[in-house]
N, C-alpha and C. Protein backbone atom coordinates (compact mmCIF):
# COMPACT_ATOMS: atom_id res chain seq x y z
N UNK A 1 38.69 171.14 170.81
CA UNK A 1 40.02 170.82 171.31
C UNK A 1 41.02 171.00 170.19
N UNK A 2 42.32 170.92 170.47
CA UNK A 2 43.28 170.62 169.85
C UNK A 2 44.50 170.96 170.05
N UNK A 3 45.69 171.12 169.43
CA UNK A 3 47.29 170.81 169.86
C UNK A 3 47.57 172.27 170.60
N UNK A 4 48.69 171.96 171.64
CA UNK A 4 48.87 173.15 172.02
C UNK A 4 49.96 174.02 171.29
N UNK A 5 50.09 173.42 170.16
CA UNK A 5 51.20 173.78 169.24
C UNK A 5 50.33 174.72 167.86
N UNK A 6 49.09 174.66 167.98
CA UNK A 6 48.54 174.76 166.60
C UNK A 6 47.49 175.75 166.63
N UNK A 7 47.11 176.50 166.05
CA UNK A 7 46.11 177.31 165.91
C UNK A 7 44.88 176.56 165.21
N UNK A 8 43.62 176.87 166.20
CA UNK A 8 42.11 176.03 165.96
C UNK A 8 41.52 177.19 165.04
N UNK A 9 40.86 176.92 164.07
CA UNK A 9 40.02 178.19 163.49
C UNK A 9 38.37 177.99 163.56
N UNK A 10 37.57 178.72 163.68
CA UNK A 10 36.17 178.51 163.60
C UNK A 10 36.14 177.21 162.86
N UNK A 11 36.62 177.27 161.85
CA UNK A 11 35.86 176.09 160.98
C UNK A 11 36.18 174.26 161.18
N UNK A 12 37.14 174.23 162.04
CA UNK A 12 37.91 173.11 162.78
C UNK A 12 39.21 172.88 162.20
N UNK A 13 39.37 173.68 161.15
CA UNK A 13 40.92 173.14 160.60
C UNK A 13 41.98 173.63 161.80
N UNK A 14 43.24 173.34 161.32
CA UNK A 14 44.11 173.41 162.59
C UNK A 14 45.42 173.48 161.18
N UNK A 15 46.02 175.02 162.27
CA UNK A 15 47.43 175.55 161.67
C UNK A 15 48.36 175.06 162.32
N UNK A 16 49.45 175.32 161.78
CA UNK A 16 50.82 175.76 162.85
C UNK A 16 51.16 177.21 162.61
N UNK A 17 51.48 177.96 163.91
CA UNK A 17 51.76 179.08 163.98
C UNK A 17 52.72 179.43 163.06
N UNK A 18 52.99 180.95 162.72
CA UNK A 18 53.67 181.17 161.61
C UNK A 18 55.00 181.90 162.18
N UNK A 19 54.71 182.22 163.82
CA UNK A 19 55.95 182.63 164.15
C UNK A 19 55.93 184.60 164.16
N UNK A 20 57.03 185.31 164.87
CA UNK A 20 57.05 186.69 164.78
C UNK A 20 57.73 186.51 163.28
N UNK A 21 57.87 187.82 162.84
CA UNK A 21 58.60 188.05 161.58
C UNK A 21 59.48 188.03 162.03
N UNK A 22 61.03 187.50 160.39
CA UNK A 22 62.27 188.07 161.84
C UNK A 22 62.88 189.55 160.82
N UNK A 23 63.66 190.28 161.21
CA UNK A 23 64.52 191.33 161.09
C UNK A 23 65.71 191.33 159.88
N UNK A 24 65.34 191.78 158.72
CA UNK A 24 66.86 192.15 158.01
C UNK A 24 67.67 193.14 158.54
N UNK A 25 68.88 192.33 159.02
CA UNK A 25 70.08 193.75 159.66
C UNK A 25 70.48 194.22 158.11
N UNK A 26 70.90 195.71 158.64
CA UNK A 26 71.31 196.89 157.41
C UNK A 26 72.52 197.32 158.32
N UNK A 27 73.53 197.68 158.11
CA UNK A 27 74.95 198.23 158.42
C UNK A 27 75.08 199.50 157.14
N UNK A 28 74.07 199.82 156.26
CA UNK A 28 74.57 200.53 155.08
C UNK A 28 73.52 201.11 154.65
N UNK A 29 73.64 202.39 154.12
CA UNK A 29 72.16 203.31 153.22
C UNK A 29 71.39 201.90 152.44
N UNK A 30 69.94 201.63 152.78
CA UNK A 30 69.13 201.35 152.40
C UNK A 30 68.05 201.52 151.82
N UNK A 31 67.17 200.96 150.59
CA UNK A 31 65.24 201.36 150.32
C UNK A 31 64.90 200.14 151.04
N UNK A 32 63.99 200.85 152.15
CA UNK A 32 63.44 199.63 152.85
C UNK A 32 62.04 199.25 151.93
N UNK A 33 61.56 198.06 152.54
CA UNK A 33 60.33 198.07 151.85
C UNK A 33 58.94 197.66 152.72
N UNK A 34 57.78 197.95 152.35
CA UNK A 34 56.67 198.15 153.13
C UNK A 34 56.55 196.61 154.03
N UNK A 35 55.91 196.40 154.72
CA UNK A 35 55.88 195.39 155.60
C UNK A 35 57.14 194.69 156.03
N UNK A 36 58.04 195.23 155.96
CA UNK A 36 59.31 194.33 156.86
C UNK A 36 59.90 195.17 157.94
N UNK A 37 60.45 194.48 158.98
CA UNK A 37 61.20 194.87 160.17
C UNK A 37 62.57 194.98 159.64
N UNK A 38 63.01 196.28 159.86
CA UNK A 38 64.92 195.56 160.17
C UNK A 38 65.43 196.24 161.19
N UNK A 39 66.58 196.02 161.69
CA UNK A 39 67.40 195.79 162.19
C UNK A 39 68.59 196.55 161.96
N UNK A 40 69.22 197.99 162.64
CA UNK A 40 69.67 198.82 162.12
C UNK A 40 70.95 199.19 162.56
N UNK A 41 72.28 198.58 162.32
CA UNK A 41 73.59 198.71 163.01
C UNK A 41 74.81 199.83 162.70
N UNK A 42 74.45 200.77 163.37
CA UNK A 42 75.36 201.47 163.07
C UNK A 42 76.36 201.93 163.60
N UNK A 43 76.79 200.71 164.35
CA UNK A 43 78.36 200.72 165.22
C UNK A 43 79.74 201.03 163.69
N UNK A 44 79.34 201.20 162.61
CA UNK A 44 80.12 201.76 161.73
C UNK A 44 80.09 203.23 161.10
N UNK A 45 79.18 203.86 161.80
CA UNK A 45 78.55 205.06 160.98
C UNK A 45 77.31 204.87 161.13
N UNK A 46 76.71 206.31 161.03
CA UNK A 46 75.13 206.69 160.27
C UNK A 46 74.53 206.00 158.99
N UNK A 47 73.50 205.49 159.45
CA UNK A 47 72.93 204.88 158.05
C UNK A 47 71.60 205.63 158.00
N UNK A 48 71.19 205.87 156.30
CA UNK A 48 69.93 206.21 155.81
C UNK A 48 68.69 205.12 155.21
N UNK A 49 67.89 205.24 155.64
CA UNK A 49 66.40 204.07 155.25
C UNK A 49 65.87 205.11 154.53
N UNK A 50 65.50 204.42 153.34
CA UNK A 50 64.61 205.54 152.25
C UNK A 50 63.39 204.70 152.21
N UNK A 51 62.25 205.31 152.89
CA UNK A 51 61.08 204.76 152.63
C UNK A 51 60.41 204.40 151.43
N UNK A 52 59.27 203.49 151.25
CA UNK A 52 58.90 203.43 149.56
C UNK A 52 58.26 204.72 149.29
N UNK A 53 58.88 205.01 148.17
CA UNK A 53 58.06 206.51 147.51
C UNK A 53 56.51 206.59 147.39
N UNK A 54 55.73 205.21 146.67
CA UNK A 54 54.65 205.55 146.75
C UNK A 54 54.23 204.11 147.46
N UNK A 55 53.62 204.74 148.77
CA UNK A 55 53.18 203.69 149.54
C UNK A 55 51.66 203.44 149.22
N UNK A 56 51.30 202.23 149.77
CA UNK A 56 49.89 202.14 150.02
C UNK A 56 49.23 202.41 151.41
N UNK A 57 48.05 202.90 151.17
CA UNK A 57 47.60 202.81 152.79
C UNK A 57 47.77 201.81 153.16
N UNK A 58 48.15 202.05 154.57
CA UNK A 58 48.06 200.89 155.47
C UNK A 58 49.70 200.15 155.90
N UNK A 59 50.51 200.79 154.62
CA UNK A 59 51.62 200.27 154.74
C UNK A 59 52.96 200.23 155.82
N UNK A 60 53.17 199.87 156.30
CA UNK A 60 54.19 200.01 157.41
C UNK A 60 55.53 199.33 157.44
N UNK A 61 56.77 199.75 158.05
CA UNK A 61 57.86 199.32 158.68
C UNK A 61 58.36 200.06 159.15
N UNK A 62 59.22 199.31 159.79
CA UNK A 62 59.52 199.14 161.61
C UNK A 62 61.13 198.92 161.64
N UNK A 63 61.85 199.60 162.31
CA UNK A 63 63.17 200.02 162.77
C UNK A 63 63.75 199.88 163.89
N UNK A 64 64.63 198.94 164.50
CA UNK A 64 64.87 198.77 165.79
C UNK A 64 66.56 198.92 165.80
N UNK A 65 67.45 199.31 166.52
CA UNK A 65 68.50 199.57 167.02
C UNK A 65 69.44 198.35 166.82
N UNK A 66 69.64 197.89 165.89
CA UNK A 66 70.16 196.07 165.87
C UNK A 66 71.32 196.11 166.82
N UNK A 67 72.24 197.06 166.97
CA UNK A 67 73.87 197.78 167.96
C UNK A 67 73.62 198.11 169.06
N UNK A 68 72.91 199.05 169.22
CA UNK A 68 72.89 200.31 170.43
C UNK A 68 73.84 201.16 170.50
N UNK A 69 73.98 201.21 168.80
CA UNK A 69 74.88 202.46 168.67
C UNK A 69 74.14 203.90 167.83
N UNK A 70 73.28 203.69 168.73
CA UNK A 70 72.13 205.30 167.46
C UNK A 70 72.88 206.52 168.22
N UNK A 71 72.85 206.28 169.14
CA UNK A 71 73.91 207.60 169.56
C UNK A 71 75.05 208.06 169.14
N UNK A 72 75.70 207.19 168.44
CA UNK A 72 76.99 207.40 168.28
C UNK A 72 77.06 207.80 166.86
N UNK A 73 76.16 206.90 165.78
CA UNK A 73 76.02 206.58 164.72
C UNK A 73 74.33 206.58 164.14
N UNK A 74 73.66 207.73 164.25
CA UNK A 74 72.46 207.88 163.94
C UNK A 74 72.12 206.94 162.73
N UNK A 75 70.64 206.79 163.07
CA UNK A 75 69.69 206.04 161.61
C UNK A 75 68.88 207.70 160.95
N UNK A 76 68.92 207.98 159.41
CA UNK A 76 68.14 209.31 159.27
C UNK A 76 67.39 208.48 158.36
N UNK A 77 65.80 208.42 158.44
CA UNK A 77 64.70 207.67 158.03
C UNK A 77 64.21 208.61 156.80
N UNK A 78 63.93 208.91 155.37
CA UNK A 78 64.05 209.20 154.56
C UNK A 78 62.62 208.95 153.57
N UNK A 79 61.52 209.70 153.72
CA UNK A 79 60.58 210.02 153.31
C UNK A 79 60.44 210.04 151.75
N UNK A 80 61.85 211.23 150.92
CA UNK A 80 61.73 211.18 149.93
C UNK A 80 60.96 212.43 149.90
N UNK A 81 60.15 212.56 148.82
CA UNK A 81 58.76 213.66 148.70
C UNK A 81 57.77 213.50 149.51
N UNK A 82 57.24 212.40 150.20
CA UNK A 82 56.08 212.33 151.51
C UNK A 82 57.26 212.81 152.58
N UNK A 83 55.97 213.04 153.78
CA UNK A 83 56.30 213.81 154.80
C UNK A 83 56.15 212.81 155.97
N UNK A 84 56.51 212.79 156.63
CA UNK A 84 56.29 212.53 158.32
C UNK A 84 56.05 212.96 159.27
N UNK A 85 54.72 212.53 159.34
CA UNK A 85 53.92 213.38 160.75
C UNK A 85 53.68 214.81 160.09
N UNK A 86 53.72 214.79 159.06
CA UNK A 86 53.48 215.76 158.37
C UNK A 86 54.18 217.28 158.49
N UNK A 87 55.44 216.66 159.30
CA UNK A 87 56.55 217.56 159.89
C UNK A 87 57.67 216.96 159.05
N UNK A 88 58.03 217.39 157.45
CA UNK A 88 59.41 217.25 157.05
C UNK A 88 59.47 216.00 156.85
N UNK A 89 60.46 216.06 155.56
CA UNK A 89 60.44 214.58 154.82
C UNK A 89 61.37 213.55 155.35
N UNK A 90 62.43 214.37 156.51
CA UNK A 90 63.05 213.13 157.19
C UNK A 90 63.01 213.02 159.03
N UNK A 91 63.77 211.78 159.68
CA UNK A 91 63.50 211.80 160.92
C UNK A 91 64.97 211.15 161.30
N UNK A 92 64.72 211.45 162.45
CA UNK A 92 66.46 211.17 162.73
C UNK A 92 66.02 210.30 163.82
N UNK A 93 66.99 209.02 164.29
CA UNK A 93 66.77 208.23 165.25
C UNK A 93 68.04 208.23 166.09
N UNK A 94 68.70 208.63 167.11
CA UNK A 94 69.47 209.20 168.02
C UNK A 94 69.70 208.87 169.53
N UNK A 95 68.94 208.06 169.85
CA UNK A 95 68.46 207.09 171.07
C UNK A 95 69.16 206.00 171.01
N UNK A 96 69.96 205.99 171.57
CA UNK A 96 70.81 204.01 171.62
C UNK A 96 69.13 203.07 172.20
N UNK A 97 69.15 201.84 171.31
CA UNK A 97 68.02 201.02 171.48
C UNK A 97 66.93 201.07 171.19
N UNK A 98 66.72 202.45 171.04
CA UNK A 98 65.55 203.26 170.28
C UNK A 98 64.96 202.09 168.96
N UNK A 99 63.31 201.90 169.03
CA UNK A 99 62.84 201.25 167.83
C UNK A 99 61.49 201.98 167.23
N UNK A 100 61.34 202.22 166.68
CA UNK A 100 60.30 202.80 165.89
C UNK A 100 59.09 202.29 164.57
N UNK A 101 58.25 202.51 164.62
CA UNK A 101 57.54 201.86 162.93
C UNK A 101 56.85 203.39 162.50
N UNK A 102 56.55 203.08 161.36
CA UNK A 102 55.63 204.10 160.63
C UNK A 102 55.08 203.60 160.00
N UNK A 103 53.72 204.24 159.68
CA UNK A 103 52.77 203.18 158.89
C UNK A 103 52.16 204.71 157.90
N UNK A 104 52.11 204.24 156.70
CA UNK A 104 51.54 205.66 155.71
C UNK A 104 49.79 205.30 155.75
N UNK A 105 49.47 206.35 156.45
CA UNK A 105 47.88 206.91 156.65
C UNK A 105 47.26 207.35 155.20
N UNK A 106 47.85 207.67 153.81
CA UNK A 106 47.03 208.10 152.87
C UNK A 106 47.26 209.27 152.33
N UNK A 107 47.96 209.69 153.35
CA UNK A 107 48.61 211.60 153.25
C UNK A 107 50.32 211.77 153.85
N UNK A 108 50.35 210.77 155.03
CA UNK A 108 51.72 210.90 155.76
C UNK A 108 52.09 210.00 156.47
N UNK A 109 53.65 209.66 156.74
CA UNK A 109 54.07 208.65 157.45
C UNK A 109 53.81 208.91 158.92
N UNK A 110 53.17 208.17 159.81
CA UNK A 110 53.19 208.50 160.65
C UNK A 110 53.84 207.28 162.11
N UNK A 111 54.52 207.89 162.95
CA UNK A 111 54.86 206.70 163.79
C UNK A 111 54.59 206.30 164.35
N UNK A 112 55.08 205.01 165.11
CA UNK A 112 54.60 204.11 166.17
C UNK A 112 55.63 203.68 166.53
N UNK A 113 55.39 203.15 168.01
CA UNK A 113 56.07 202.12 168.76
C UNK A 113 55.28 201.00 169.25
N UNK A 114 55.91 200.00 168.97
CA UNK A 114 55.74 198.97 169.26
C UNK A 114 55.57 198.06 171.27
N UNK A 115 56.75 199.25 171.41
CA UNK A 115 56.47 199.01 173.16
C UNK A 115 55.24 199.10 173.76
């Protein structure tokens, strides 16, 4: 048994949940960094995310539309010298609401959605 608030583990101890991550909003050219979400507003203009140059496997973040202004005001996601999808070192996000992640495989960024 135990709280409906708390996470039980095999061994009987008991957590409290840690919660989703939450989102740094960016309005401005950014270096994002590996494991964080943000939040991407560009009801002022196009903004650039420069991925970490040398990632680790396994590493990922994640990009979501913080406005729903990607149409108006693109996000261009920024590789650097690695590639994406092994198609070109940048990616353009152009979709109002549009959210995206990439996670570096060892060789290339590759994406995901979260939906």
């Amino acid at each position: 048994t135990g709280s409906t608030s708390n996470v039980l583990y095999g061994n009987g101890s008991f957590a409290a949940p840690t919660g989703e991550a939450s989102f740094s909003i960016q309005s401005s050219n950014f270096n994002a960094t590996a494991g964080l979400r943000y939040g991407v507003d560009t009801s002022g203009g196009a903004v650039t995310a420069t991925l970490p140059a040398t990632p680790n496997n396994g590493d990922a973040v994640f990009f979501a539309d913080a406005g729903g202004y990607a149409q108006n005001g693109a996000l261009t996601i920024d590789a650097g010298t690695n590639s994406i999808m092994d198609n070109g070192t940048t990616m353009t996000v152009s979709t109002s609401n549009q959210s995206v992640g990439l996670f570096w495989n060892g060789r290339t960024w590759r994406t995901y959605n979260a939906g």
